[in-house]
C-alpha atoms as a PDB file:
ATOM      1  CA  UNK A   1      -7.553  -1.744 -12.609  1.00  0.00           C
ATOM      2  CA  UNK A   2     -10.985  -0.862 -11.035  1.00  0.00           C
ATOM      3  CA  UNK A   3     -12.141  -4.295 -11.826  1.00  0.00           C
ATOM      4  CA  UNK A   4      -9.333  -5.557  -9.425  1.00  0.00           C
ATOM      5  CA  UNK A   5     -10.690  -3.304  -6.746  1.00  0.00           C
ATOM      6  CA  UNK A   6     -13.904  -4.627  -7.016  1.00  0.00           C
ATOM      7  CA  UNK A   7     -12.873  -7.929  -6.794  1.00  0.00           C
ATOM      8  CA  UNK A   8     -11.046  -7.542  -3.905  1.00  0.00           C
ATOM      9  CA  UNK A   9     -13.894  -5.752  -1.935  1.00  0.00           C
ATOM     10  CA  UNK A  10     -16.209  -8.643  -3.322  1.00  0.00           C
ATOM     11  CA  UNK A  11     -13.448 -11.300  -1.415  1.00  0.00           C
ATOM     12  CA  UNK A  12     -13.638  -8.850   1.243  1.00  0.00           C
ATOM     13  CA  UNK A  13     -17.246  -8.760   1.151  1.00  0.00           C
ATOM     14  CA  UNK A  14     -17.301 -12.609   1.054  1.00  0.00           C
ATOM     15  CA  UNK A  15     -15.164 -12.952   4.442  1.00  0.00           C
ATOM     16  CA  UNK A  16     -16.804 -10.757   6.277  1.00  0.00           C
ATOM     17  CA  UNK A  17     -20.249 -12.070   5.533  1.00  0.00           C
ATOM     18  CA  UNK A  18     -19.610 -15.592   6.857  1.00  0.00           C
ATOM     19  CA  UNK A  19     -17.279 -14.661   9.614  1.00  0.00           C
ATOM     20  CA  UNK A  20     -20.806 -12.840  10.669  1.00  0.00           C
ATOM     21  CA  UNK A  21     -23.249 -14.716   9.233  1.00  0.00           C
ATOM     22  CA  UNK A  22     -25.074 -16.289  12.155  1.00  0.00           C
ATOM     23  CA  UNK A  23     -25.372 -13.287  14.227  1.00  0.00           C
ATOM     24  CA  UNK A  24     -28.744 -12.954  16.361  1.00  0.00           C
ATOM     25  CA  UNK A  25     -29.779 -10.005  14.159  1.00  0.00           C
ATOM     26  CA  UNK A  26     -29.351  -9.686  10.143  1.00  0.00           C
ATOM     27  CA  UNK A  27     -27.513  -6.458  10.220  1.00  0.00           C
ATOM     28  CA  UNK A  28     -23.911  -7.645   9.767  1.00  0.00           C
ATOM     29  CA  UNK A  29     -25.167 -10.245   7.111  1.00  0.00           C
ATOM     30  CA  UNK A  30     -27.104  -7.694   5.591  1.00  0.00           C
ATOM     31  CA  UNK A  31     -24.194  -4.910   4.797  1.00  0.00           C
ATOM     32  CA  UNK A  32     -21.793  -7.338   3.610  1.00  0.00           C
ATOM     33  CA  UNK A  33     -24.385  -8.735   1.156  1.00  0.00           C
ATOM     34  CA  UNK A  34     -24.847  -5.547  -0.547  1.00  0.00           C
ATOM     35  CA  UNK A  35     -20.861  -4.990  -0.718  1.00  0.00           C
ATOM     36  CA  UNK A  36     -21.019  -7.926  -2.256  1.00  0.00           C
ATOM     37  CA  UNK A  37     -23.490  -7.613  -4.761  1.00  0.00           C
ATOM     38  CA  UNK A  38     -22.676  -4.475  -5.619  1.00  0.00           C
ATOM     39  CA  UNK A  39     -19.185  -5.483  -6.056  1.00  0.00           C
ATOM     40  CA  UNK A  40     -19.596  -8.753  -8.423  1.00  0.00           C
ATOM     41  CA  UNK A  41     -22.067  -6.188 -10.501  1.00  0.00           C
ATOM     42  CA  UNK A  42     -19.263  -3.813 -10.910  1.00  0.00           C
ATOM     43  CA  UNK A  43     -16.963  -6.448 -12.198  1.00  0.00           C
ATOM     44  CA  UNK A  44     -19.478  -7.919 -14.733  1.00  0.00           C
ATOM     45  CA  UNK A  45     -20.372  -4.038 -15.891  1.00  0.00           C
ATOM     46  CA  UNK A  46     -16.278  -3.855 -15.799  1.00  0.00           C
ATOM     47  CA  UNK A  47     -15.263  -6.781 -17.576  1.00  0.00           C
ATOM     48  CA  UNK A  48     -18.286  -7.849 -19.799  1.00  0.00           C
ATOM     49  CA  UNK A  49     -18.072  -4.489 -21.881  1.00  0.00           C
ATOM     50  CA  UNK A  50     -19.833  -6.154 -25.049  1.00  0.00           C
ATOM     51  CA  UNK A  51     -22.806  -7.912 -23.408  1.00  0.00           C
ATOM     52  CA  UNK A  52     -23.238  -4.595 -20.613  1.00  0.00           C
ATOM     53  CA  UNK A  53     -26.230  -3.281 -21.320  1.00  0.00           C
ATOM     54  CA  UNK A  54     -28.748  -0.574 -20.193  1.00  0.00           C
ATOM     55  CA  UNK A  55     -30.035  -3.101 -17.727  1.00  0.00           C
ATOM     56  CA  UNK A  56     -26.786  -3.863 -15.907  1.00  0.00           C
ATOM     57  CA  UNK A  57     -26.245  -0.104 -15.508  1.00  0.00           C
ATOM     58  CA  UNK A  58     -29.479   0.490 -13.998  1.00  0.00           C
ATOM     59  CA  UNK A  59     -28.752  -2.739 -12.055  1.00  0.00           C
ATOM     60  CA  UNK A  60     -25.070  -1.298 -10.819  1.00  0.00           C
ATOM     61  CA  UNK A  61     -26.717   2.175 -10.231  1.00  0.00           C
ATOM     62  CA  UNK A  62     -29.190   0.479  -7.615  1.00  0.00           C
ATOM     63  CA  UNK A  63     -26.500  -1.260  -5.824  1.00  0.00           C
ATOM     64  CA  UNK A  64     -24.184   1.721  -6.058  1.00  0.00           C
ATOM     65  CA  UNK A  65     -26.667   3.575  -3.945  1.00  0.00           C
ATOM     66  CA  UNK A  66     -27.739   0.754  -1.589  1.00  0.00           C
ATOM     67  CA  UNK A  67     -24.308   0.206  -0.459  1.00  0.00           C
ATOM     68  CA  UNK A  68     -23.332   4.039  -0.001  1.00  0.00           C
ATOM     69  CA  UNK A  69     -26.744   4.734   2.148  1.00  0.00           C
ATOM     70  CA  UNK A  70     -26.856   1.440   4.208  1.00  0.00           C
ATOM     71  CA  UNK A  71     -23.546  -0.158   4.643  1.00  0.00           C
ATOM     72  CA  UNK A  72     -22.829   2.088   7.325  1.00  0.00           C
ATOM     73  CA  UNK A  73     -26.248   2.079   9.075  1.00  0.00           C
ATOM     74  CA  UNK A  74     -26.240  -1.875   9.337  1.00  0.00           C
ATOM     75  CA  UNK A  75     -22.693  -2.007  10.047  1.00  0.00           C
ATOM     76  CA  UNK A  76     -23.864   0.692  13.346  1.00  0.00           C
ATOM     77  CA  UNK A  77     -26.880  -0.776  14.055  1.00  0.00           C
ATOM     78  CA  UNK A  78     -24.741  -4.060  14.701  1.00  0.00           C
ATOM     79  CA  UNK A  79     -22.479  -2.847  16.669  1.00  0.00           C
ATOM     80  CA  UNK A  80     -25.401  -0.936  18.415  1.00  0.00           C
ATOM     81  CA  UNK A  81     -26.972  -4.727  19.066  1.00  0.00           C
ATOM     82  CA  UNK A  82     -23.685  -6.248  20.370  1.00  0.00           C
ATOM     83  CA  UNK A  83     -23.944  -3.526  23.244  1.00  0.00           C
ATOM     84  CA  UNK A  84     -28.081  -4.517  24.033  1.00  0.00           C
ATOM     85  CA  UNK A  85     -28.620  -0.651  23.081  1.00  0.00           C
ATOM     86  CA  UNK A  86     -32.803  -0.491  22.718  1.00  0.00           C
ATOM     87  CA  UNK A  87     -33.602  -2.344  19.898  1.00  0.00           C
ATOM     88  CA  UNK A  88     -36.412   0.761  18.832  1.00  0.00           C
ATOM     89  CA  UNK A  89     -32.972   3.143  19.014  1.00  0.00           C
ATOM     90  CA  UNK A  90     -31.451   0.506  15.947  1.00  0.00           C
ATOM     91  CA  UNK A  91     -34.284  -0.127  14.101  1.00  0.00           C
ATOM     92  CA  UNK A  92     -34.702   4.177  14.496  1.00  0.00           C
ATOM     93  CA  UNK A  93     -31.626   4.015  12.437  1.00  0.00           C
ATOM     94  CA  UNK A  94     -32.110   1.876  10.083  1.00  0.00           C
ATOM     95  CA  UNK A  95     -35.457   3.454   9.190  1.00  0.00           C
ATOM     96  CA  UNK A  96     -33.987   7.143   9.448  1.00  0.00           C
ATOM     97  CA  UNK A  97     -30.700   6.209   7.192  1.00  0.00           C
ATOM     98  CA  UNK A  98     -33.512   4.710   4.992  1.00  0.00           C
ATOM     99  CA  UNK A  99     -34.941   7.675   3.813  1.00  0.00           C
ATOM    100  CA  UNK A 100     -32.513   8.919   0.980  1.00  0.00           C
ATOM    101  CA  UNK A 101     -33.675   5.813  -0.833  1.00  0.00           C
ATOM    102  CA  UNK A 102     -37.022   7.948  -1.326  1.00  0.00           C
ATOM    103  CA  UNK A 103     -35.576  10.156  -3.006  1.00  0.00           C
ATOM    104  CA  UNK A 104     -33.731   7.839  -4.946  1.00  0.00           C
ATOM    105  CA  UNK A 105     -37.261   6.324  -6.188  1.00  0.00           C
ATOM    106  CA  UNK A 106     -38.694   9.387  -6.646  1.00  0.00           C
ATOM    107  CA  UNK A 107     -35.550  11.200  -8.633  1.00  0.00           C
ATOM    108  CA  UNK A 108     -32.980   8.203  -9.778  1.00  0.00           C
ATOM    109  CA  UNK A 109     -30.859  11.677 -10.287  1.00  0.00           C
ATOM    110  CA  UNK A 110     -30.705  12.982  -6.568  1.00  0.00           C
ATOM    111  CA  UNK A 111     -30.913  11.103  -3.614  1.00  0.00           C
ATOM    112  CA  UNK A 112     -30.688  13.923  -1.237  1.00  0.00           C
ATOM    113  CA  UNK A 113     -27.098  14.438  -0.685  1.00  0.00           C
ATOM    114  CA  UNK A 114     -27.122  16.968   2.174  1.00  0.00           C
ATOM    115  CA  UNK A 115     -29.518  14.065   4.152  1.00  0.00           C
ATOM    116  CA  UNK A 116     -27.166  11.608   2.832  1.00  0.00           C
ATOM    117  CA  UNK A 117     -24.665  13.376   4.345  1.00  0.00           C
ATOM    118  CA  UNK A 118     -26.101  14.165   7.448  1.00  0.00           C
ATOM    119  CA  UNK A 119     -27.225  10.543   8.346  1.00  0.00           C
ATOM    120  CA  UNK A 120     -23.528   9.663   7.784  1.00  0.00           C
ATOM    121  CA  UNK A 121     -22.036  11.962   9.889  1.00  0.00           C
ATOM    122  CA  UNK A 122     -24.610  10.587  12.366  1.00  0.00           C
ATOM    123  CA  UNK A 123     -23.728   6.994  11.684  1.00  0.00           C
ATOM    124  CA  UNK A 124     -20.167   7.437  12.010  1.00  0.00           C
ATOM    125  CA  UNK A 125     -20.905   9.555  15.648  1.00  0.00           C
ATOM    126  CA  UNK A 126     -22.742   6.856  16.875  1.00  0.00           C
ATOM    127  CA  UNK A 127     -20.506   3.959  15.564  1.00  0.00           C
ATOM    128  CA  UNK A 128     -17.862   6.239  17.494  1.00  0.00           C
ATOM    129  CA  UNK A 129     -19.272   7.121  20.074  1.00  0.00           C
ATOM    130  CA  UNK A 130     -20.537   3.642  21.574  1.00  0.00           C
ATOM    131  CA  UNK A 131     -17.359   2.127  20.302  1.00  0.00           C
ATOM    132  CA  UNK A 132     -15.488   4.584  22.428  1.00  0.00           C
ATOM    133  CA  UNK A 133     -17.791   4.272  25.552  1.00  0.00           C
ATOM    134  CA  UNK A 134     -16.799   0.723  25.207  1.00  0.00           C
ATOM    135  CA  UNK A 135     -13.054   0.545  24.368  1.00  0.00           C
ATOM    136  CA  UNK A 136     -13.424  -1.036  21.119  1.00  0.00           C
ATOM    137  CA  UNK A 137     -10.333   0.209  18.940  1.00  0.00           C
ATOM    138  CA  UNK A 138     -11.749  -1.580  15.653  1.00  0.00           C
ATOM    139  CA  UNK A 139     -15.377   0.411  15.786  1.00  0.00           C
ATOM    140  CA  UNK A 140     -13.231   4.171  16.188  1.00  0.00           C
ATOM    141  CA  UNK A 141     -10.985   2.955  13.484  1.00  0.00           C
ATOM    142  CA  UNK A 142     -14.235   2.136  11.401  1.00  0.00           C
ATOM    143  CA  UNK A 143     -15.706   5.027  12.570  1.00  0.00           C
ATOM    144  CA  UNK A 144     -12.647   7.108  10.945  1.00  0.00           C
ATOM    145  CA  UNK A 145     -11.656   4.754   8.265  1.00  0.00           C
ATOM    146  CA  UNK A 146     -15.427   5.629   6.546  1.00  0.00           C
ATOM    147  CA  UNK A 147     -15.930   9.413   7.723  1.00  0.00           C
ATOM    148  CA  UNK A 148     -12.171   9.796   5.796  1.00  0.00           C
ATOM    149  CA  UNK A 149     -13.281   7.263   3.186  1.00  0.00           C
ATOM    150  CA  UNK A 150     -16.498   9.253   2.647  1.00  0.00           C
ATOM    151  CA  UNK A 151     -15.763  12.872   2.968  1.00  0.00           C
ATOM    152  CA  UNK A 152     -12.603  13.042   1.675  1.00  0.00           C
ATOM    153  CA  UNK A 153     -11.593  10.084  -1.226  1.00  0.00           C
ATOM    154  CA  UNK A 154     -15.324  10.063  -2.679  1.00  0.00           C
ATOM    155  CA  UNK A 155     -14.922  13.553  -4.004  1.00  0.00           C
ATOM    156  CA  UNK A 156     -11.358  13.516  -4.915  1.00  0.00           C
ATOM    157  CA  UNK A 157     -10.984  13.725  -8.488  1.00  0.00           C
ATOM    158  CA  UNK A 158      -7.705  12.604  -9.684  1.00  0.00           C
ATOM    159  CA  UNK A 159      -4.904  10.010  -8.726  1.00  0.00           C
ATOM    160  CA  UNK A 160      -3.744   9.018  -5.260  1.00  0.00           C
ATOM    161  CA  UNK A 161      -0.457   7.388  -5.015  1.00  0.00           C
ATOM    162  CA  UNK A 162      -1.057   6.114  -8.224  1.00  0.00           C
ATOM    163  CA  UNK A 163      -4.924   4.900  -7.860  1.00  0.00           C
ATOM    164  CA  UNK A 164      -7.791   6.485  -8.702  1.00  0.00           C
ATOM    165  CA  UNK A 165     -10.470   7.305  -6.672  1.00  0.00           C
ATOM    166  CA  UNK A 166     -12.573   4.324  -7.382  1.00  0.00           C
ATOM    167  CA  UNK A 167     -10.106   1.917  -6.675  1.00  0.00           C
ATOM    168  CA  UNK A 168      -9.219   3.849  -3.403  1.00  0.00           C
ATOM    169  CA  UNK A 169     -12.418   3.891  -2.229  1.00  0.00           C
ATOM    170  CA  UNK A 170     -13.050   0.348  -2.784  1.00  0.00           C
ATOM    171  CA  UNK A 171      -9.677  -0.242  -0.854  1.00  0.00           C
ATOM    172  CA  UNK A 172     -10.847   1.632   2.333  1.00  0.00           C
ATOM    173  CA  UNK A 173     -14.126   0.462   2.394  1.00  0.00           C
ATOM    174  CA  UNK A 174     -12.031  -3.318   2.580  1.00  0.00           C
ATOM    175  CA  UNK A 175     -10.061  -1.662   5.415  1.00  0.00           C
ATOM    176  CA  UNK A 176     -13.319  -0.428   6.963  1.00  0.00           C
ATOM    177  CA  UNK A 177     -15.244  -3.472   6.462  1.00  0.00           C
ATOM    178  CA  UNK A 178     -12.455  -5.690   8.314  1.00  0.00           C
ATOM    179  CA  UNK A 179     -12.573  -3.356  11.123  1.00  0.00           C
ATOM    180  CA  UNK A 180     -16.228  -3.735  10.997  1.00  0.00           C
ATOM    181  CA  UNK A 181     -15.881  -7.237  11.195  1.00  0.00           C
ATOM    182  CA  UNK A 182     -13.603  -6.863  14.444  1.00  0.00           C
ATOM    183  CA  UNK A 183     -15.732  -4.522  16.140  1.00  0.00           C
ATOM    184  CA  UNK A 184     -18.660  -6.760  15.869  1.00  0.00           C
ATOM    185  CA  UNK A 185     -17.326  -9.996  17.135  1.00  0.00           C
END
């Protein structure tokens, strides 16, 4: 069932990328790549049980982490461009929502979850707070959709409605990234 989720974040992923893919700046290109990466590595470490290895867990573990610290930051720091905010304020960002993958390098156990969650809550501010300033309905609903997505369905442990909290999570984040998509056109 996860692999399903995966795939359709992956298609997700896909759309999104080259409905943004000639954008001024990288940043939208940028966060739907790692979705996607991430994504098609999940399936192969999902559906090729007998030839995963150590080396495609490591691989999935990297891509896990890149797309929970900067799929949101890019995703900001594009809508941040579309709105001729400084560029120094974005590239700020990108450098401060950079940081946990320090501590990643440094200790592949802990990538400094309280920063982690601190340069979220920042990310998700900002993507609401310019979104609002300029009445665009898809970056709030982004802005929400990934705070909720975040806070709430990453730590559930259980069922919801049926899915577990991989698949829903991988089910927001496609309702987040097409609202992403929207807010950045």
């Amino acid at each position: 069932m996860s692999a399903i989720s995966h795939l359709a974040l992956a298609l997700t992923g896909f759309y999104c990328h080259f409905y943004v893919k000639h954008n001024v700046y990288l940043f939208a290109p940028s966060a739907f790549l790692v979705v996607i990466i991430n994504s098609l590595v999940s399936i192969w470490q999902l559906l090729g049980q007998p030839f995963s290895t150590q080396k495609v867990n490591n691989i999935y573990n990297i891509t896990s982490v890149a797309q929970e610290i900067l799929f949101l930051p890019l995703v900001t720091s594009a809508v941040l461009t579309k709105y001729d905010f400084l560029f120094d304020m974005v590239f700020c960002n990108i450098i401060l929502s950079s940081i946990p993958v320090l501590f990643y390098i440094i200790d592949k156990n802990e990538i400094g979850e309280d920063l982690l969650d601190g340069i979220t809550i920042l990310n998700c501010f900002m993507l609401g707070l310019v979104s609002f300033m300029f009445s665009n309905l898809f970056g709030l609903a982004a802005s929400g959709t990934y705070a909720m997505n975040y806070f709430h369905i990453r730590n559930y442990q259980g069922t919801i409605f049926g899915f577990s909290e991989t698949d829903l999570y991988n089910y927001v984040l496609c309702v987040f990234a097409m609202c992403s998509v929207q807010a950045i056109k």
